[in-house]
PDB file of N, CA and C in Angstrom:
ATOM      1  N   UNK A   1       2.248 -12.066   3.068  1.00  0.00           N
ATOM      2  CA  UNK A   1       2.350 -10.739   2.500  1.00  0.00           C
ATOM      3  C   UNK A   1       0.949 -10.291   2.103  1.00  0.00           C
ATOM      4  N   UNK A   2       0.444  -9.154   2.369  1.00  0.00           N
ATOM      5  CA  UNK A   2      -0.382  -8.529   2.023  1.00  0.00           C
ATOM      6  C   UNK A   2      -0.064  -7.355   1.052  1.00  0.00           C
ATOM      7  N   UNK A   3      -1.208  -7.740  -0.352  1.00  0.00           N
ATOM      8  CA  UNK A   3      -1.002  -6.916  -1.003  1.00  0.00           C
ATOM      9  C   UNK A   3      -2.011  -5.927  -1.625  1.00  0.00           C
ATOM     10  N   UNK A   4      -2.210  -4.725  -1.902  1.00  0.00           N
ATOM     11  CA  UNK A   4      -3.443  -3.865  -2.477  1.00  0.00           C
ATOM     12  C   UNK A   4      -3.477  -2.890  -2.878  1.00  0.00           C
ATOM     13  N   UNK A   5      -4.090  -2.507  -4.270  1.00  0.00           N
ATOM     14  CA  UNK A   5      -3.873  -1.162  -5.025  1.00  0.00           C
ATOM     15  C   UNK A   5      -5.375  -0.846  -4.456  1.00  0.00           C
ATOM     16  N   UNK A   6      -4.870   0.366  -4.308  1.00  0.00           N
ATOM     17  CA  UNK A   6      -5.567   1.853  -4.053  1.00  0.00           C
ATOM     18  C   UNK A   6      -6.774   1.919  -4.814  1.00  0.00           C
ATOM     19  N   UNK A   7      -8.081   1.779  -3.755  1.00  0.00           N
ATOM     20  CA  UNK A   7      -9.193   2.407  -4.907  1.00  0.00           C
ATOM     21  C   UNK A   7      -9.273   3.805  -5.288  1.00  0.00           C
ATOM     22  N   UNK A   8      -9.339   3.493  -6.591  1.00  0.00           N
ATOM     23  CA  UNK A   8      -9.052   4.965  -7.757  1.00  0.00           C
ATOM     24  C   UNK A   8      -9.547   6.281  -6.792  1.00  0.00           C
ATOM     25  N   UNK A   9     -10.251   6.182  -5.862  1.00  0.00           N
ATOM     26  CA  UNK A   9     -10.962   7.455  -5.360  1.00  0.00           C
ATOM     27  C   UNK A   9      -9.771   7.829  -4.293  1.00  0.00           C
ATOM     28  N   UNK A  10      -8.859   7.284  -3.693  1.00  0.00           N
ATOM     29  CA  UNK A  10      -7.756   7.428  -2.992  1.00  0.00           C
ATOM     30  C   UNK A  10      -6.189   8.118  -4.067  1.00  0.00           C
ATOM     31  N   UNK A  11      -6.548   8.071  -5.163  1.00  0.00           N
ATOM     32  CA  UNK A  11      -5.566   8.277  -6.172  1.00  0.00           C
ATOM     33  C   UNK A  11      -5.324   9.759  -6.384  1.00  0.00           C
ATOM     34  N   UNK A  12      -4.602  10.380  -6.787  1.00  0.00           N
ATOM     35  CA  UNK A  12      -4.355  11.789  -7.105  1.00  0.00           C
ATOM     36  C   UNK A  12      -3.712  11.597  -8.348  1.00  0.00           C
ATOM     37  N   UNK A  13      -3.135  10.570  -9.088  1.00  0.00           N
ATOM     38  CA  UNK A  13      -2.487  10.262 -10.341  1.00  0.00           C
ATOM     39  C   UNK A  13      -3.239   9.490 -11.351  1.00  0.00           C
ATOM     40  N   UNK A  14      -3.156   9.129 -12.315  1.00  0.00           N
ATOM     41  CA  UNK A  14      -3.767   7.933 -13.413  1.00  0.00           C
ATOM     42  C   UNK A  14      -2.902   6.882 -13.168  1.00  0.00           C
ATOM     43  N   UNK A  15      -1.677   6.436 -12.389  1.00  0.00           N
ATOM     44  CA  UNK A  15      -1.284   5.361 -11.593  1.00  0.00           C
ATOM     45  C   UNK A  15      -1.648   5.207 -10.612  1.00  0.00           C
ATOM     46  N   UNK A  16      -1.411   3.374 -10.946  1.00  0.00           N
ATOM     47  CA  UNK A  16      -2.092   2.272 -10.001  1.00  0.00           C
ATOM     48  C   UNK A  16      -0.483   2.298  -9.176  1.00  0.00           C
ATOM     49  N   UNK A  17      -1.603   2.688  -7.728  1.00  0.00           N
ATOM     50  CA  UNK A  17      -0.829   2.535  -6.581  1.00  0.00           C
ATOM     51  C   UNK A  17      -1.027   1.274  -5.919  1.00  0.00           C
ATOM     52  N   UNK A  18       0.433   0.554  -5.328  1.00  0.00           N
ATOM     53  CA  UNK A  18       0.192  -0.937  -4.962  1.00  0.00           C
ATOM     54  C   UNK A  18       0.948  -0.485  -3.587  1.00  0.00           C
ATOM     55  N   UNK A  19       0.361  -1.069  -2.393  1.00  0.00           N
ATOM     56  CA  UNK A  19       1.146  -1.134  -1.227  1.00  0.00           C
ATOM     57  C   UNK A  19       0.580  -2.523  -0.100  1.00  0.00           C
ATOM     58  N   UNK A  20       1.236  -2.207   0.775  1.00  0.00           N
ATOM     59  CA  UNK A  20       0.836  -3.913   1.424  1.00  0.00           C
ATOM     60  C   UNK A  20       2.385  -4.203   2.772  1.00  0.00           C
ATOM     61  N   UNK A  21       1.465  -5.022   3.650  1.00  0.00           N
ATOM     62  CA  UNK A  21       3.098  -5.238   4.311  1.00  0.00           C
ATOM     63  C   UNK A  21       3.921  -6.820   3.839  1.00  0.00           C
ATOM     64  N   UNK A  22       4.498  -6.725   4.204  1.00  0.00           N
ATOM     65  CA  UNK A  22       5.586  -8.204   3.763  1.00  0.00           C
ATOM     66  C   UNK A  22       6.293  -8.552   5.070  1.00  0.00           C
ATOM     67  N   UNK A  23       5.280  -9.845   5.540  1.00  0.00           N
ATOM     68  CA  UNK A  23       5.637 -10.098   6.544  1.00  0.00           C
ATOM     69  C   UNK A  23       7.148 -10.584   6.731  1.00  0.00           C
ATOM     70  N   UNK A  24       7.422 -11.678   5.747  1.00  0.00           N
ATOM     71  CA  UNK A  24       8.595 -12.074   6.405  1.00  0.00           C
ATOM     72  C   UNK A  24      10.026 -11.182   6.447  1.00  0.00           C
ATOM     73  N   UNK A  25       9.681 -10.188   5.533  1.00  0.00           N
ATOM     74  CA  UNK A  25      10.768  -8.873   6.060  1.00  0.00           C
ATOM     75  C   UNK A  25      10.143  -7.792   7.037  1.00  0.00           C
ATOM     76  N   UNK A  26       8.765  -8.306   7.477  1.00  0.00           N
ATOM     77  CA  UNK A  26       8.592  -7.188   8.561  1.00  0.00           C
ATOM     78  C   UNK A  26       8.322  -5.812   8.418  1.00  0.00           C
ATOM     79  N   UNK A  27       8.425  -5.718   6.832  1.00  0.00           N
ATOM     80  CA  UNK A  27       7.881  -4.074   6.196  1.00  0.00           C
ATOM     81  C   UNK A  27       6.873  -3.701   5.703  1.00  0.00           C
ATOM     82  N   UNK A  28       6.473  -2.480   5.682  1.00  0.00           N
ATOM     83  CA  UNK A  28       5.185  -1.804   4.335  1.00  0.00           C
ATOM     84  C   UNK A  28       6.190  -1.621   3.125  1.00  0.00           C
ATOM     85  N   UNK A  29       5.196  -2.198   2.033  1.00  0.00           N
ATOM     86  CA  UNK A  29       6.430  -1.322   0.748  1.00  0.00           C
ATOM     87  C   UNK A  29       5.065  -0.673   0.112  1.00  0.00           C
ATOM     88  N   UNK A  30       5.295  -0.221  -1.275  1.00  0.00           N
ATOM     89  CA  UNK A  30       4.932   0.744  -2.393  1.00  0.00           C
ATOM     90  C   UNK A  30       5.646   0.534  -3.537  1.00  0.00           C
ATOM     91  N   UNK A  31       4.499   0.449  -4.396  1.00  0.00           N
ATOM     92  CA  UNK A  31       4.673   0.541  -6.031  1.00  0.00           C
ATOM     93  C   UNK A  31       3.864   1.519  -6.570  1.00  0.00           C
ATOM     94  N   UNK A  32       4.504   2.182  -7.701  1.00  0.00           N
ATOM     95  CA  UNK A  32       3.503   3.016  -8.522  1.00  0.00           C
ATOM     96  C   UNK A  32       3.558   1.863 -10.204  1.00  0.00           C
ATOM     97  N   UNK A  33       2.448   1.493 -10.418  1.00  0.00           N
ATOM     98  CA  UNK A  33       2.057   0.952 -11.866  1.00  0.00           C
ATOM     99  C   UNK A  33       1.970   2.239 -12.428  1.00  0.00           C
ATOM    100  N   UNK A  34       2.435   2.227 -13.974  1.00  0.00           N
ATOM    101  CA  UNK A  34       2.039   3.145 -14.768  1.00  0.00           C
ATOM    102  C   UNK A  34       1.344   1.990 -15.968  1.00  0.00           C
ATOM    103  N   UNK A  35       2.575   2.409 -17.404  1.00  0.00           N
ATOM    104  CA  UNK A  35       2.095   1.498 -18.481  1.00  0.00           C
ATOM    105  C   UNK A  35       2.656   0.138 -18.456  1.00  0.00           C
ATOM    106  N   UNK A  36       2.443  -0.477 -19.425  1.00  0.00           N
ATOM    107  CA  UNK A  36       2.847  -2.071 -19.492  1.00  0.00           C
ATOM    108  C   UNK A  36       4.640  -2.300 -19.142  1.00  0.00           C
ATOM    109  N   UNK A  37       4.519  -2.693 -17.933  1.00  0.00           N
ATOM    110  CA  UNK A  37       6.275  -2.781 -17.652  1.00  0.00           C
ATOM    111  C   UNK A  37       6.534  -1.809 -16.967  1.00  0.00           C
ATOM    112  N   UNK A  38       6.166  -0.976 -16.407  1.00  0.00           N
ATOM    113  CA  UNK A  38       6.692   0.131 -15.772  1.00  0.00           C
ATOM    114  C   UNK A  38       5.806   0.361 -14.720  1.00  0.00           C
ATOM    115  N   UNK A  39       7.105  -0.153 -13.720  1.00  0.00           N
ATOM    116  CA  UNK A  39       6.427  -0.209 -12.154  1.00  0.00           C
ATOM    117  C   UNK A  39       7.753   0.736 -11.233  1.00  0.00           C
ATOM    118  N   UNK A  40       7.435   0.815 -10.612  1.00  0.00           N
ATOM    119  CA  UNK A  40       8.503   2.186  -9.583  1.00  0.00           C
ATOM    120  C   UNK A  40       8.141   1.930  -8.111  1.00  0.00           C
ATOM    121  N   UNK A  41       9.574   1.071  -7.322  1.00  0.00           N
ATOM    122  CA  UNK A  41       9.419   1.163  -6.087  1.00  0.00           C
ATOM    123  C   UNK A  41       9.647   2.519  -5.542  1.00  0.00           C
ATOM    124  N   UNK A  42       8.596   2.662  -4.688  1.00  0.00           N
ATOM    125  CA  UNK A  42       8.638   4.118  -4.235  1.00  0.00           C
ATOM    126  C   UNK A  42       9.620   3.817  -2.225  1.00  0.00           C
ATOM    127  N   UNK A  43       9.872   2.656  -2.526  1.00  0.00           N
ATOM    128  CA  UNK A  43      10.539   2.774  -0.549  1.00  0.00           C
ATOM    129  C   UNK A  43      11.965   2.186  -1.261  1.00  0.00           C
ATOM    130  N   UNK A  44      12.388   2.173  -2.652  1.00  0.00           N
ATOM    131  CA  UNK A  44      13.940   2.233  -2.245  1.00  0.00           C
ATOM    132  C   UNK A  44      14.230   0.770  -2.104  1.00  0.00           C
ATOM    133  N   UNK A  45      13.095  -0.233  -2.278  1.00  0.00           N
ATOM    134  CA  UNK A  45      13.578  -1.712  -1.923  1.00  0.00           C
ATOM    135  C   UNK A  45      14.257  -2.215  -0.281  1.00  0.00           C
ATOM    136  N   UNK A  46      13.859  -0.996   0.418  1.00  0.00           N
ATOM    137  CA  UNK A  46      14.261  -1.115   1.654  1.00  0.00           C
ATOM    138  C   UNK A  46      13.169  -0.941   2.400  1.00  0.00           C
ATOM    139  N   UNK A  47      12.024  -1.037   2.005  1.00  0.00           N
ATOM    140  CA  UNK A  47      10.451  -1.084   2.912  1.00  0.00           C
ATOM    141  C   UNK A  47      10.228   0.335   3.937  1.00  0.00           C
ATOM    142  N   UNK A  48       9.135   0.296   4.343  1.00  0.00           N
ATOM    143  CA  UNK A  48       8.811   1.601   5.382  1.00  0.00           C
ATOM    144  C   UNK A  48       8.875   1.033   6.625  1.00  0.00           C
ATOM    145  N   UNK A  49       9.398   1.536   7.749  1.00  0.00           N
ATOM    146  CA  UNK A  49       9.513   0.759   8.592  1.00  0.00           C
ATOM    147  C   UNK A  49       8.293   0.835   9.664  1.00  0.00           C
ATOM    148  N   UNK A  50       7.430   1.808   9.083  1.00  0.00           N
ATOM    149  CA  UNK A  50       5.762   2.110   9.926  1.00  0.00           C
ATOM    150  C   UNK A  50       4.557   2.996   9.271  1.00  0.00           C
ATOM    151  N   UNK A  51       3.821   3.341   9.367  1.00  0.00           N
ATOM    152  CA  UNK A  51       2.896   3.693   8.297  1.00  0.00           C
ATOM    153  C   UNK A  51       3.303   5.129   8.303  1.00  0.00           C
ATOM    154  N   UNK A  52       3.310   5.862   8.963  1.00  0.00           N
ATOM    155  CA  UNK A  52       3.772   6.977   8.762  1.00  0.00           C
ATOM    156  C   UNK A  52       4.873   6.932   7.471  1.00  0.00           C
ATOM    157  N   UNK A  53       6.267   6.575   7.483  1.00  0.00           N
ATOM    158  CA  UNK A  53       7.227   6.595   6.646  1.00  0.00           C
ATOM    159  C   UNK A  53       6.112   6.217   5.357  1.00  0.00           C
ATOM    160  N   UNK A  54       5.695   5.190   5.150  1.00  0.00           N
ATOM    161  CA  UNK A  54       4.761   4.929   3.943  1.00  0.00           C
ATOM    162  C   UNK A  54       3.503   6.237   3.528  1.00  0.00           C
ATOM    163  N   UNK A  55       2.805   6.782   4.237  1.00  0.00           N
ATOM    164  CA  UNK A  55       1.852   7.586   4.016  1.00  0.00           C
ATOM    165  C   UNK A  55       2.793   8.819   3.405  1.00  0.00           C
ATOM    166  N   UNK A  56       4.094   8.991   3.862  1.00  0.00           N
ATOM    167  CA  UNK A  56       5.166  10.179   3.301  1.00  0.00           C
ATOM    168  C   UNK A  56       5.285   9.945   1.589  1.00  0.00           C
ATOM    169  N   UNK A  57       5.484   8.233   1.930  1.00  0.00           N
ATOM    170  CA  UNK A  57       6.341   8.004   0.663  1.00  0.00           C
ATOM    171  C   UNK A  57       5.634   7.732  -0.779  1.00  0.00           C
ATOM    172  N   UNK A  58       3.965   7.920  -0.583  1.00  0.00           N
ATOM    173  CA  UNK A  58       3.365   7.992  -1.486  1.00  0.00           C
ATOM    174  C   UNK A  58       2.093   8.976  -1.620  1.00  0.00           C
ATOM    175  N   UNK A  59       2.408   9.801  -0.908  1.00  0.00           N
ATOM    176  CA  UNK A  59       2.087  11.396  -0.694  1.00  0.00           C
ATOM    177  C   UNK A  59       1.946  11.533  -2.450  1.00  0.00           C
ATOM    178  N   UNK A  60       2.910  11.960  -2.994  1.00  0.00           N
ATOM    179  CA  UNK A  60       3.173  12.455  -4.325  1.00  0.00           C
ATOM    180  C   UNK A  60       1.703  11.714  -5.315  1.00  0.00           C
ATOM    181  N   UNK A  61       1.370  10.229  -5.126  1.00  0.00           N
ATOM    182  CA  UNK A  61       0.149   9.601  -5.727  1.00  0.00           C
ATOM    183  C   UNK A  61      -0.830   9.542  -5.231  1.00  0.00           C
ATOM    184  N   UNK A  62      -1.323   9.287  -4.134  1.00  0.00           N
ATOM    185  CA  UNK A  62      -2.064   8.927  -3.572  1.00  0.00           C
ATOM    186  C   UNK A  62      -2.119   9.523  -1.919  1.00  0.00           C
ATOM    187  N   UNK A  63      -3.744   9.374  -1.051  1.00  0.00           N
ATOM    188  CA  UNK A  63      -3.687   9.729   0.266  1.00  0.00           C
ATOM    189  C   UNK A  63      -4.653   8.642   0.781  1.00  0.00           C
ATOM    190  N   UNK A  64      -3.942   7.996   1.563  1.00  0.00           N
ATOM    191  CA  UNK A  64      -4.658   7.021   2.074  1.00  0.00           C
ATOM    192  C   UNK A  64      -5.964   7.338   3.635  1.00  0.00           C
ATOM    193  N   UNK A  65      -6.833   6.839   3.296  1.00  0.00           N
ATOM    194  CA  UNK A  65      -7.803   7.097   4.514  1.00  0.00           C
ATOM    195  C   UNK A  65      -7.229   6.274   6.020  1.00  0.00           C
ATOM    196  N   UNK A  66      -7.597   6.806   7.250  1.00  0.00           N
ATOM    197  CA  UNK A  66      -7.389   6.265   8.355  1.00  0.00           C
ATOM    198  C   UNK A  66      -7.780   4.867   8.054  1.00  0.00           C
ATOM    199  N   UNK A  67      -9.312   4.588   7.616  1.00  0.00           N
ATOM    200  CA  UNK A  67      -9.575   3.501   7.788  1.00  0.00           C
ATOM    201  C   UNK A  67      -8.576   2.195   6.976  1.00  0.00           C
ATOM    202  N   UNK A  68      -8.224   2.411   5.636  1.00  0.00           N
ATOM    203  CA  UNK A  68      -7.082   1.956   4.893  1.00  0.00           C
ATOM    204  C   UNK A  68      -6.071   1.589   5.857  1.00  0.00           C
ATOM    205  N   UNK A  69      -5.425   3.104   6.403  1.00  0.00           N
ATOM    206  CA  UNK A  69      -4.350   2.903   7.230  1.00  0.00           C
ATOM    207  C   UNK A  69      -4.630   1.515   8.442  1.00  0.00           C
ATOM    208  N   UNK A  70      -5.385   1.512   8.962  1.00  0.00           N
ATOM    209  CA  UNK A  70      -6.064   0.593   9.817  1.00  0.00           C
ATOM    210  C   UNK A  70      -5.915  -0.611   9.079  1.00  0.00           C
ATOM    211  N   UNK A  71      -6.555  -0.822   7.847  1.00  0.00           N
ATOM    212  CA  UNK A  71      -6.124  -2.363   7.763  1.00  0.00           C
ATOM    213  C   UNK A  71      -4.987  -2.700   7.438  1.00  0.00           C
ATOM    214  N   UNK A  72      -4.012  -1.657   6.822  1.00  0.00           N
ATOM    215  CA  UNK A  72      -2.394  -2.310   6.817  1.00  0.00           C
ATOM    216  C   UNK A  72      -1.757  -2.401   7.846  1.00  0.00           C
ATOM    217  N   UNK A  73      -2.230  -1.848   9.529  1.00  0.00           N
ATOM    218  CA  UNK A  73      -1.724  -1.780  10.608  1.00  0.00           C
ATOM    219  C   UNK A  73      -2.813  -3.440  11.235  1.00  0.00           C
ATOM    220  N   UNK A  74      -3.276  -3.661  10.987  1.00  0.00           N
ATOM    221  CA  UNK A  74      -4.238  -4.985  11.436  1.00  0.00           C
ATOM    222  C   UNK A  74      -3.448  -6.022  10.853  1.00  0.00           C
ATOM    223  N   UNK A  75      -3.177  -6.126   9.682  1.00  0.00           N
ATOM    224  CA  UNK A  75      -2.413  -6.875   8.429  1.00  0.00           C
ATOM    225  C   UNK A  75      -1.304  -6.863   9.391  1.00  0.00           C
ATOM    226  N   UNK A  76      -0.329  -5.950   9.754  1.00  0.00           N
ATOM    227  CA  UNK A  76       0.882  -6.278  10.408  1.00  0.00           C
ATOM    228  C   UNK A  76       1.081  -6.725  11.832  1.00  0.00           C
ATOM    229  N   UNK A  77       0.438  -6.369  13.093  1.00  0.00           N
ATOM    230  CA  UNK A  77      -0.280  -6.993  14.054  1.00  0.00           C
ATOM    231  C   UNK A  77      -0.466  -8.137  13.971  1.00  0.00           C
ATOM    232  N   UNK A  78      -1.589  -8.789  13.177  1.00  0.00           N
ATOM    233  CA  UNK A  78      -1.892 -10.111  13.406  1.00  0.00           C
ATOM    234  C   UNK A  78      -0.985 -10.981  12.302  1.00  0.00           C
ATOM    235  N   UNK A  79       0.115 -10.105  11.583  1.00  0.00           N
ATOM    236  CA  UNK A  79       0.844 -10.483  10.724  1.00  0.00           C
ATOM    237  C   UNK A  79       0.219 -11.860   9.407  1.00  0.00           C
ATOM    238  N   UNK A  80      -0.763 -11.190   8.984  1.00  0.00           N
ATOM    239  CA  UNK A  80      -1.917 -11.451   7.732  1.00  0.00           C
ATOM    240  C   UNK A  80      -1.155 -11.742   6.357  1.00  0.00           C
ATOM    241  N   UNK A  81      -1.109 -13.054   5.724  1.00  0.00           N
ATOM    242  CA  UNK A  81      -0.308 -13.607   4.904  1.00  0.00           C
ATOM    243  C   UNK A  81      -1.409 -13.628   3.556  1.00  0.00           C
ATOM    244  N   UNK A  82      -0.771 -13.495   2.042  1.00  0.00           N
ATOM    245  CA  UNK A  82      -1.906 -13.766   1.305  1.00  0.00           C
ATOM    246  C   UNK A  82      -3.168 -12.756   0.782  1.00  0.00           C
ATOM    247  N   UNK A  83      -3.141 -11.887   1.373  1.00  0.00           N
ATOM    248  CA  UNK A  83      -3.944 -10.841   1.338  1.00  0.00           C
ATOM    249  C   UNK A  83      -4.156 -10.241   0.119  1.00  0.00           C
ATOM    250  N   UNK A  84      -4.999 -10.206  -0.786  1.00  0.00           N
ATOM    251  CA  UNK A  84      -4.656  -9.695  -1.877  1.00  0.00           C
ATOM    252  C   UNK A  84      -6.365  -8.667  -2.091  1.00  0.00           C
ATOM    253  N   UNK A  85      -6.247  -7.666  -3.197  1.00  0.00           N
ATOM    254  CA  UNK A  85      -7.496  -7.327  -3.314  1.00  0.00           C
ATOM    255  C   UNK A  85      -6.970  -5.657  -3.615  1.00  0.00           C
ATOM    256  N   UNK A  86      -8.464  -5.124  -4.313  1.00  0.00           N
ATOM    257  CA  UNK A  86      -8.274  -3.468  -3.716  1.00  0.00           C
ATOM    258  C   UNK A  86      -8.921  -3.003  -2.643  1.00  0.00           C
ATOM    259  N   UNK A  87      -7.701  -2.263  -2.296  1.00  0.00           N
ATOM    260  CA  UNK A  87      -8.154  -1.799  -0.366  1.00  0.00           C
ATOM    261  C   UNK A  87      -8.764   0.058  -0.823  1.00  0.00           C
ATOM    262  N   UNK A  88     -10.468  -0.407  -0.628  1.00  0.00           N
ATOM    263  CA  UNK A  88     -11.458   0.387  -0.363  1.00  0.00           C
ATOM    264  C   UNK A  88     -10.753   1.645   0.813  1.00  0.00           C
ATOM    265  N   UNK A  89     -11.698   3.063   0.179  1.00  0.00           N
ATOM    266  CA  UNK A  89     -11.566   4.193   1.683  1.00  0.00           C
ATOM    267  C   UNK A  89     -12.080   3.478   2.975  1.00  0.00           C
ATOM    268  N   UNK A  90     -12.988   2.731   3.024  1.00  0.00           N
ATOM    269  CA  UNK A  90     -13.436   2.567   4.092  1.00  0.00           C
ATOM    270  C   UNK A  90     -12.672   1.454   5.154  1.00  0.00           C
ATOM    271  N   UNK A  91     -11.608   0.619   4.427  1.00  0.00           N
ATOM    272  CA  UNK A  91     -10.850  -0.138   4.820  1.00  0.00           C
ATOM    273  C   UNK A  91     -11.009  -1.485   4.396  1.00  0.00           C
ATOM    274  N   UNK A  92     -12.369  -1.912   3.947  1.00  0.00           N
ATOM    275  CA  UNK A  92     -12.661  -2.999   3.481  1.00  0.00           C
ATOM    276  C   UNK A  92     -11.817  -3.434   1.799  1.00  0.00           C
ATOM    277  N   UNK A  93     -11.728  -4.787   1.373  1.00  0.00           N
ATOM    278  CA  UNK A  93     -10.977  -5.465   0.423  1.00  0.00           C
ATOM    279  C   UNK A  93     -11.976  -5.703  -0.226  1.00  0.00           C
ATOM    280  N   UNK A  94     -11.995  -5.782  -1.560  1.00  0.00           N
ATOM    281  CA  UNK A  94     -12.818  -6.283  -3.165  1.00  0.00           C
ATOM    282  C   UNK A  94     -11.955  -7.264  -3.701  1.00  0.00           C
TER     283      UNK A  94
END
């Protein structure tokens, strides 16, 4: 599973956006962090089934760059386990 909140410059909210794919269900999901304890699946617990559906489904927080988009589509491709970090505009991980 790959996982990564949004660098703040990708943000449109004061929530921490978390997204990532999960390999062994084969999906993208989404979280919005707010305060302590309060997290909000934004796919319904039923995952996105391609980046598009995901780029819809967190429209409302955040806009992710192509290059971003690119590494969660690389992440699912070479099906990338472990992944953790914040995923930079440019596509690169911190």
């Amino acid at each position: 599973m790959s996982r990564y909140a949004l660098a703040s410059s990708m943000l449109t909210t004061g929530k921490q956006v978390i997204v990532g794919y999960d390999r062994p269900l084969d999906y993208y999901f989404a979280q919005v962090v707010g305060g302590f304890g309060d997290v909000a699946s934004l796919d319904g617990m039923s995952g996105y089934i391609d980046l598009d559906h995901l780029v819809k489904g967190i429209a409302p927080y955040a806009a992710m760059t192509d290059a971003a988009l690119g590494r969660l589509a690389r992440d699912r491709r070479e099906r990338i386990g472990n992944a953790v970090g914040v995923l930079n505009d440019d596509g690169t991980v911190k």
